[in-house]
N, C-alpha and C. Protein backbone atom coordinates (compact mmCIF):
# COMPACT_ATOMS: atom_id res chain seq x y z
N UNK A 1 10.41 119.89 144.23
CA UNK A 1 11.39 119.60 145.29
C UNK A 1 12.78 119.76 144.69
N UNK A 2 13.78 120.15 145.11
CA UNK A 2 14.64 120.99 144.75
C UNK A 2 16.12 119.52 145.08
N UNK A 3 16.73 119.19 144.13
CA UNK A 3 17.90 118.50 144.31
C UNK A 3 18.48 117.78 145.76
N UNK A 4 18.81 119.16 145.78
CA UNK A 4 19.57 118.57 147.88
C UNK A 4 18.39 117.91 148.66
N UNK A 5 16.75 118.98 149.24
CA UNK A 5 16.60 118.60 149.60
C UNK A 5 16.12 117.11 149.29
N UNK A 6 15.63 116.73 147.73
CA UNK A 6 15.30 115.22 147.63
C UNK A 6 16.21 114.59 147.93
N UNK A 7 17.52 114.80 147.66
CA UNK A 7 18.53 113.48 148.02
C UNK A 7 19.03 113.43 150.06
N UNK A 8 18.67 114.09 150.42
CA UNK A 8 18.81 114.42 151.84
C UNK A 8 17.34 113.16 152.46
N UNK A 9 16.22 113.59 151.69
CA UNK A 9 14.83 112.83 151.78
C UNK A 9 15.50 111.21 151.56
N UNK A 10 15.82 110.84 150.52
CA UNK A 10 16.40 109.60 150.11
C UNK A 10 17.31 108.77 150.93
N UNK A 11 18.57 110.09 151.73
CA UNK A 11 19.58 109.28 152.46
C UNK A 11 18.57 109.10 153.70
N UNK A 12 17.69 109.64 154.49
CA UNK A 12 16.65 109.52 155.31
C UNK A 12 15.98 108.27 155.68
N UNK A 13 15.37 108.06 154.06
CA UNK A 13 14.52 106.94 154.25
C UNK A 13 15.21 105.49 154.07
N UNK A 14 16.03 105.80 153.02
CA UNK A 14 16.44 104.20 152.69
C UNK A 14 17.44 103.49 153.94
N UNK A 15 17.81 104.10 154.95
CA UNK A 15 18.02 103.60 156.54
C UNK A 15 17.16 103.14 156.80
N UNK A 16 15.93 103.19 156.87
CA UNK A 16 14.72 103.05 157.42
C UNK A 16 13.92 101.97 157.02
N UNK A 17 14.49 101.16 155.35
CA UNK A 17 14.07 99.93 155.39
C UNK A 17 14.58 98.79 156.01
N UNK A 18 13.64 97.63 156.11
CA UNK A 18 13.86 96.41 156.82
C UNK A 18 15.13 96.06 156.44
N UNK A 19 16.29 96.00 157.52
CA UNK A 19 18.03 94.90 156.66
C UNK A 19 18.83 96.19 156.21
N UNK A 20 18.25 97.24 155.82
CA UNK A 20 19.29 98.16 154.68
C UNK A 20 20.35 98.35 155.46
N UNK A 21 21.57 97.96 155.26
CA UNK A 21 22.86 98.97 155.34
C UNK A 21 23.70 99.35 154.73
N UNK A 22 23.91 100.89 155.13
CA UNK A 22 24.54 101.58 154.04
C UNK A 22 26.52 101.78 154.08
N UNK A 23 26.51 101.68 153.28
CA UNK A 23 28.31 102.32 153.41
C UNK A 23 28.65 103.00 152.27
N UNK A 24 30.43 103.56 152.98
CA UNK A 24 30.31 104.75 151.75
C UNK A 24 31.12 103.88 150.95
N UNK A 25 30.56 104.33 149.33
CA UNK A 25 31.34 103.69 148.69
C UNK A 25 31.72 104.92 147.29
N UNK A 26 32.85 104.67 146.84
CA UNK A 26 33.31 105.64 145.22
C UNK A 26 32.45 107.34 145.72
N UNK A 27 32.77 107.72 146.67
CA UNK A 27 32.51 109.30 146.88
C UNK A 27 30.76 109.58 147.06
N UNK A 28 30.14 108.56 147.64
CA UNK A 28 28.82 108.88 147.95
C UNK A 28 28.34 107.15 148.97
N UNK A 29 27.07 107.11 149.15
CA UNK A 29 26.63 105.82 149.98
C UNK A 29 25.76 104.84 149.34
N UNK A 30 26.58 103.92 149.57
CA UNK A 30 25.85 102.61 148.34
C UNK A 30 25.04 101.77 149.82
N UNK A 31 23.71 101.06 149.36
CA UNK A 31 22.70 100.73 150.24
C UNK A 31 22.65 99.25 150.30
N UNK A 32 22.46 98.18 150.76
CA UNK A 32 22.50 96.83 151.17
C UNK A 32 21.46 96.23 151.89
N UNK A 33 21.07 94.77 151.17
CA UNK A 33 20.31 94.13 152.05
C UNK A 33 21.13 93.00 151.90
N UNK A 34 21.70 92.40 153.37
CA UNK A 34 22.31 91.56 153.49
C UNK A 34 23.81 91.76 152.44
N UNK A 35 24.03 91.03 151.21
CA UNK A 35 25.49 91.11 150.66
C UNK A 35 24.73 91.71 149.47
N UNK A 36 23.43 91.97 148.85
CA UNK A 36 23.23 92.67 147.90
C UNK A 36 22.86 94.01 148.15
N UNK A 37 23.37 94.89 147.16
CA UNK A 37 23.46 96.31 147.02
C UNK A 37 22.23 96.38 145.71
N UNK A 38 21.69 97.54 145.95
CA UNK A 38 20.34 97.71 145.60
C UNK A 38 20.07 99.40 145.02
N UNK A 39 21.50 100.33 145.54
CA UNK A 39 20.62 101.78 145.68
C UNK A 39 21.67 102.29 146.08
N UNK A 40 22.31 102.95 145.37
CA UNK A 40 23.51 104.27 145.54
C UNK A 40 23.09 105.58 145.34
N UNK A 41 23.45 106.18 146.33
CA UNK A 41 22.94 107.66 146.19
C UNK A 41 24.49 108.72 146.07
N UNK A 42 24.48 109.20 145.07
CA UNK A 42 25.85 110.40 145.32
C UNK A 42 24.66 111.51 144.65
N UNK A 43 26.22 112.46 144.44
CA UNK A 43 25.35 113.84 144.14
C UNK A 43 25.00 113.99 143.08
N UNK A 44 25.06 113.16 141.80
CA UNK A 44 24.28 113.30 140.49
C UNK A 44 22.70 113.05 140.60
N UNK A 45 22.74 111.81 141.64
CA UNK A 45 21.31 111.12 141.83
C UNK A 45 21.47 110.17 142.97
N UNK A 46 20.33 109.12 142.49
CA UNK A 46 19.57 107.92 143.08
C UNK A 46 20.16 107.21 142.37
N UNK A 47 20.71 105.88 142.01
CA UNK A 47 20.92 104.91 141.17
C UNK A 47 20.06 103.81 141.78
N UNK A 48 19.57 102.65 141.19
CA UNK A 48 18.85 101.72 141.90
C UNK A 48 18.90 100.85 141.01
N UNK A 49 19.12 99.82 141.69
CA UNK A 49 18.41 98.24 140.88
C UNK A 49 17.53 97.23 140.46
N UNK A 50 16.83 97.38 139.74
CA UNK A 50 15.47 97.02 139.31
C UNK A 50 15.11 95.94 138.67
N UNK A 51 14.07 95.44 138.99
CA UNK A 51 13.77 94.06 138.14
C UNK A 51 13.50 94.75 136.45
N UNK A 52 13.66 94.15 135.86
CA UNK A 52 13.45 94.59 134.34
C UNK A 52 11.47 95.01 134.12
N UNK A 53 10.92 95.28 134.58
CA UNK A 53 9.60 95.77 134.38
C UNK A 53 9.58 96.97 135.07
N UNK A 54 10.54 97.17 136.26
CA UNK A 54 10.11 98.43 136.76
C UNK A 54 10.98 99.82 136.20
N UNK A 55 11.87 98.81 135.62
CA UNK A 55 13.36 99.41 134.63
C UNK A 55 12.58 100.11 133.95
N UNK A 56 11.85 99.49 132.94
CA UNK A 56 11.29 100.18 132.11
C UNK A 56 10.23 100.54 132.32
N UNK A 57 9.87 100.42 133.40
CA UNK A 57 8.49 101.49 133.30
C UNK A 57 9.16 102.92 133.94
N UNK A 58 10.01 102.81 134.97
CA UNK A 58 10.20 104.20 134.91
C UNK A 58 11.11 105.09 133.89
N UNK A 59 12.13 104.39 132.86
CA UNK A 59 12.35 104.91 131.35
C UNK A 59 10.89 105.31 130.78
N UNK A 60 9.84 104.51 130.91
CA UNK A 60 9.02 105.32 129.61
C UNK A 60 8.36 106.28 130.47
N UNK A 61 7.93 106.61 131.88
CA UNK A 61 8.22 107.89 132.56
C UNK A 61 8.69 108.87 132.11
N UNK A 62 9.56 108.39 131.73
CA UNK A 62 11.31 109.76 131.62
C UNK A 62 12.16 110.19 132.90
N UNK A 63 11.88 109.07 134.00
CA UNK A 63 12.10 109.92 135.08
C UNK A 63 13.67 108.85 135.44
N UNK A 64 14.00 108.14 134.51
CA UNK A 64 15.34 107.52 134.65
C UNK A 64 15.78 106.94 133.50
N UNK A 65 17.25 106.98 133.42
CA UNK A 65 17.72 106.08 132.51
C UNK A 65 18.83 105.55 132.74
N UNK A 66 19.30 104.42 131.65
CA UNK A 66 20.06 103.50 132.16
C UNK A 66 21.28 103.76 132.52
N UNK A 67 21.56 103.10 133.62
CA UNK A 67 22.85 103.72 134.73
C UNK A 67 23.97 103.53 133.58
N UNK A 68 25.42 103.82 132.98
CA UNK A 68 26.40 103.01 132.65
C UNK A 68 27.45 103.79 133.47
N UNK A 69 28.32 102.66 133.95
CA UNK A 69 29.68 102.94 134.46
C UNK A 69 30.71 101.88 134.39
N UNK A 70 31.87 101.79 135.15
CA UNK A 70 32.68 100.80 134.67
C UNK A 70 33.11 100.26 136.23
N UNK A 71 32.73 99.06 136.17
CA UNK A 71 32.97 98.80 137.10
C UNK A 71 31.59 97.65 137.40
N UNK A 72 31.26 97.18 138.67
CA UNK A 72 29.79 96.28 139.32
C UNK A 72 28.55 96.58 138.52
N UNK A 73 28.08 98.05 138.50
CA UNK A 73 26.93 98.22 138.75
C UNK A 73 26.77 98.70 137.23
N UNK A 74 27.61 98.20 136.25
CA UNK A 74 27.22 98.10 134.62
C UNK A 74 26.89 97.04 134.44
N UNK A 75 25.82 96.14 134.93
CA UNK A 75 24.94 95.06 134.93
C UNK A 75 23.77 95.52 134.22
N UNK A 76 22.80 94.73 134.03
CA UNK A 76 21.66 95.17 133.32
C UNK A 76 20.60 95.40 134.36
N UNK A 77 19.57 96.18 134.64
CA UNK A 77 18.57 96.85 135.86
C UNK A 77 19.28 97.58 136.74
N UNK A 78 20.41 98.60 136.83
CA UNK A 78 20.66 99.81 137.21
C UNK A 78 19.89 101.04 136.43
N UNK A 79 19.03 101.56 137.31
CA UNK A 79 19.09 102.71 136.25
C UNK A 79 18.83 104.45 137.27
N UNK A 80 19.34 105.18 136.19
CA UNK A 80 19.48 106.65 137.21
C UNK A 80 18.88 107.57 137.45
N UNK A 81 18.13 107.60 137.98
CA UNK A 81 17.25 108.31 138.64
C UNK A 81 17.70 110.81 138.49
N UNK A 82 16.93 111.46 138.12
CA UNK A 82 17.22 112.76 138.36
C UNK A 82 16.55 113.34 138.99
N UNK A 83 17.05 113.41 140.38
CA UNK A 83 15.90 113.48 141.75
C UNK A 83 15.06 114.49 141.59
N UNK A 84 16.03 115.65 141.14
CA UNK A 84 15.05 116.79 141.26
C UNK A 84 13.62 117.39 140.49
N UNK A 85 13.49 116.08 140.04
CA UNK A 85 12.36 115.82 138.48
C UNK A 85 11.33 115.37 139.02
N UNK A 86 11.23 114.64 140.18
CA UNK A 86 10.63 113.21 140.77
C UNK A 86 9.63 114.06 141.67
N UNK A 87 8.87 113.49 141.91
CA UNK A 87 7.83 113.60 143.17
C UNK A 87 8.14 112.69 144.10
N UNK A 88 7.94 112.79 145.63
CA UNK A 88 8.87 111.90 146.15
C UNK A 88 7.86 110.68 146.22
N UNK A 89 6.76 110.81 146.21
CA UNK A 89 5.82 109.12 145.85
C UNK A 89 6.40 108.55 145.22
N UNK A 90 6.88 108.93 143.79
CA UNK A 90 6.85 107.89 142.55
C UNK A 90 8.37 107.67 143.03
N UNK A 91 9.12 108.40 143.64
CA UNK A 91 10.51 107.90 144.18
C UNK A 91 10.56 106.78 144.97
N UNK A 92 9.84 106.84 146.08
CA UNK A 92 9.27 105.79 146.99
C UNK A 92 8.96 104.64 146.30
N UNK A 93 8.23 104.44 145.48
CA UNK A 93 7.55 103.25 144.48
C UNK A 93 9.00 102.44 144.40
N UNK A 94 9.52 103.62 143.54
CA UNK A 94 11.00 102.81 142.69
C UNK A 94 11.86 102.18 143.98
N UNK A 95 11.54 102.95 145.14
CA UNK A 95 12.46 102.54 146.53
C UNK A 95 12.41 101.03 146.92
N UNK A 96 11.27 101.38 147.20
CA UNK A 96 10.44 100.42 147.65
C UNK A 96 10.53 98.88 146.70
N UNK A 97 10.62 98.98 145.28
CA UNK A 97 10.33 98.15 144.43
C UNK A 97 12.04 97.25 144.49
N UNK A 98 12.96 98.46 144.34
CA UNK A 98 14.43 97.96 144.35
C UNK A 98 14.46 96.98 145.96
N UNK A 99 14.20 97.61 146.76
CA UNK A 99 14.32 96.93 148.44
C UNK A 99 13.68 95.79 148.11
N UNK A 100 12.75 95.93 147.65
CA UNK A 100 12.02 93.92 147.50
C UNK A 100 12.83 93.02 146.71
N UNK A 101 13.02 93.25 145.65
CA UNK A 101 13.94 92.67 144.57
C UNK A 101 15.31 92.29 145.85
N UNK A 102 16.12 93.49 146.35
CA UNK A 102 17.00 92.84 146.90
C UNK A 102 16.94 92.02 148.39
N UNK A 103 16.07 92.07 148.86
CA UNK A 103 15.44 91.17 149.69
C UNK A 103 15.23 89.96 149.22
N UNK A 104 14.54 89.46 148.43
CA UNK A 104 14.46 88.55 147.62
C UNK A 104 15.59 87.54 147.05
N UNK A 105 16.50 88.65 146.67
CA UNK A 105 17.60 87.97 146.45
C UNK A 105 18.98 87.60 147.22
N UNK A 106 18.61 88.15 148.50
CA UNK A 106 19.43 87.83 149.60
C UNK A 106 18.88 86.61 150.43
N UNK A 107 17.54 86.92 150.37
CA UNK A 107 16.67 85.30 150.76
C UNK A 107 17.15 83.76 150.10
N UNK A 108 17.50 84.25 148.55
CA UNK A 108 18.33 83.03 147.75
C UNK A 108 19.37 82.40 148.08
N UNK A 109 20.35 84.02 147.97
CA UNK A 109 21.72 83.51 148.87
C UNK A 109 21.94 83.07 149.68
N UNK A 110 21.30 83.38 150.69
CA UNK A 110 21.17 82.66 152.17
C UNK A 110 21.63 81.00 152.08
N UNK A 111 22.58 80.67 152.80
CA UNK A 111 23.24 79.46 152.78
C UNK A 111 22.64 78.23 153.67
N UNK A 112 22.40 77.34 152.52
CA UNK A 112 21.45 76.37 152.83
C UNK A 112 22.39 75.24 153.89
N UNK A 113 21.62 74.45 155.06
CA UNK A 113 22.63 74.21 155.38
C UNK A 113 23.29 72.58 154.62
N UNK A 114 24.51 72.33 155.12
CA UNK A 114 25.28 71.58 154.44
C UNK A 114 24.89 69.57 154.76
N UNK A 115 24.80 69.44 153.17
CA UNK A 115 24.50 67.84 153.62
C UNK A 115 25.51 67.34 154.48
N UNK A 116 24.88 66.28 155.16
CA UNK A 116 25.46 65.57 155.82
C UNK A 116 26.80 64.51 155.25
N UNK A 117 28.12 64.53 155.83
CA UNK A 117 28.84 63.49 155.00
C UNK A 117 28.88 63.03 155.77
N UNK A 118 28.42 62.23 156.90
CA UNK A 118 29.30 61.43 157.95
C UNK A 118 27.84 60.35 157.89
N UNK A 119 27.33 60.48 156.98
CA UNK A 119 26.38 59.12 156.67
C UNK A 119 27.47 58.06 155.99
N UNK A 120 26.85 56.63 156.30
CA UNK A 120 27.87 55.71 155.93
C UNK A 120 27.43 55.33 154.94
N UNK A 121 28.07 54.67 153.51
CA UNK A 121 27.80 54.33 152.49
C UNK A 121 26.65 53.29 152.57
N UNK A 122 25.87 53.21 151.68
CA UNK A 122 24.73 52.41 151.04
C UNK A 122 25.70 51.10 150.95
N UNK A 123 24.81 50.13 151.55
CA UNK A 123 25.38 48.98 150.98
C UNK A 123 25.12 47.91 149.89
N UNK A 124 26.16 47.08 149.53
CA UNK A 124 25.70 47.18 147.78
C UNK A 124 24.47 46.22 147.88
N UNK A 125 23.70 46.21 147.07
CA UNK A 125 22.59 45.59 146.75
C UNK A 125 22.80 44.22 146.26
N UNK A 126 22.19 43.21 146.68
CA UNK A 126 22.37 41.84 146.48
C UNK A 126 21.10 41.40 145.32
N UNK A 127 21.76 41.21 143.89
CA UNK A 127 21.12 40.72 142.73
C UNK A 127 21.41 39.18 142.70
């Protein structure tokens, strides 16, 4: 599968998961579930964010390595994907694997709601 059309395949599907939204961000479209970003696609590649097992399983693949840039997404579990290497299954896997992770972690964030202050103080205890 040939460059364009995989990354054309990629901007396709990752709309298509549960929550994703995308915007453009630094000259290509960075992907979202809820306030976490998960999956930037420009024209070098795929970038994605990975729990540390799937990090490295697709490094010892060969089919990615570790993202560095300056800026957010020089965190540790970015890593970069070279589409035109990939079969689009094992792309999917990594898709798929990043979308859970950030699902997951937007489930965390999610704002719990707020104790109550308008309870009246405990009264003091009689020793």
């Amino acid at each position: 599968m040939e460059s364009v059309a995989s990354l054309l395949w990629i901007r396709t599907t990752l709309p298509r998961l549960t929550g994703v939204v995308s915007k453009p961000e630094f000259g290509g479209e960075a992907y979202f579930v809820g306030t976490v970003r998960f999956a930037a696609v420009g024209s070098r590649g795929l970038v994605l964010h990975l729990a540390p097992s799937d990090s490295i399983e697709a490094m010892k693949l060969g089919i990615a390595r570790p993202f560095l840039s300056v800026g957010a997404m020089q965190k540790n579990g970015w890593v970069e994907f070279a589409t035109q290497a990939i079969a689009p299954d094992v792309v999917e896997r990594f898709l798929l694997a990043a979308h859970q992770a950030a699902t997951q972690a937007d489930r965390r964030q999610a704002k719990r709601p707020a104790r109550r202050r308008d309870r009246k103080p405990m009264a003091p205890s009689r020793r």
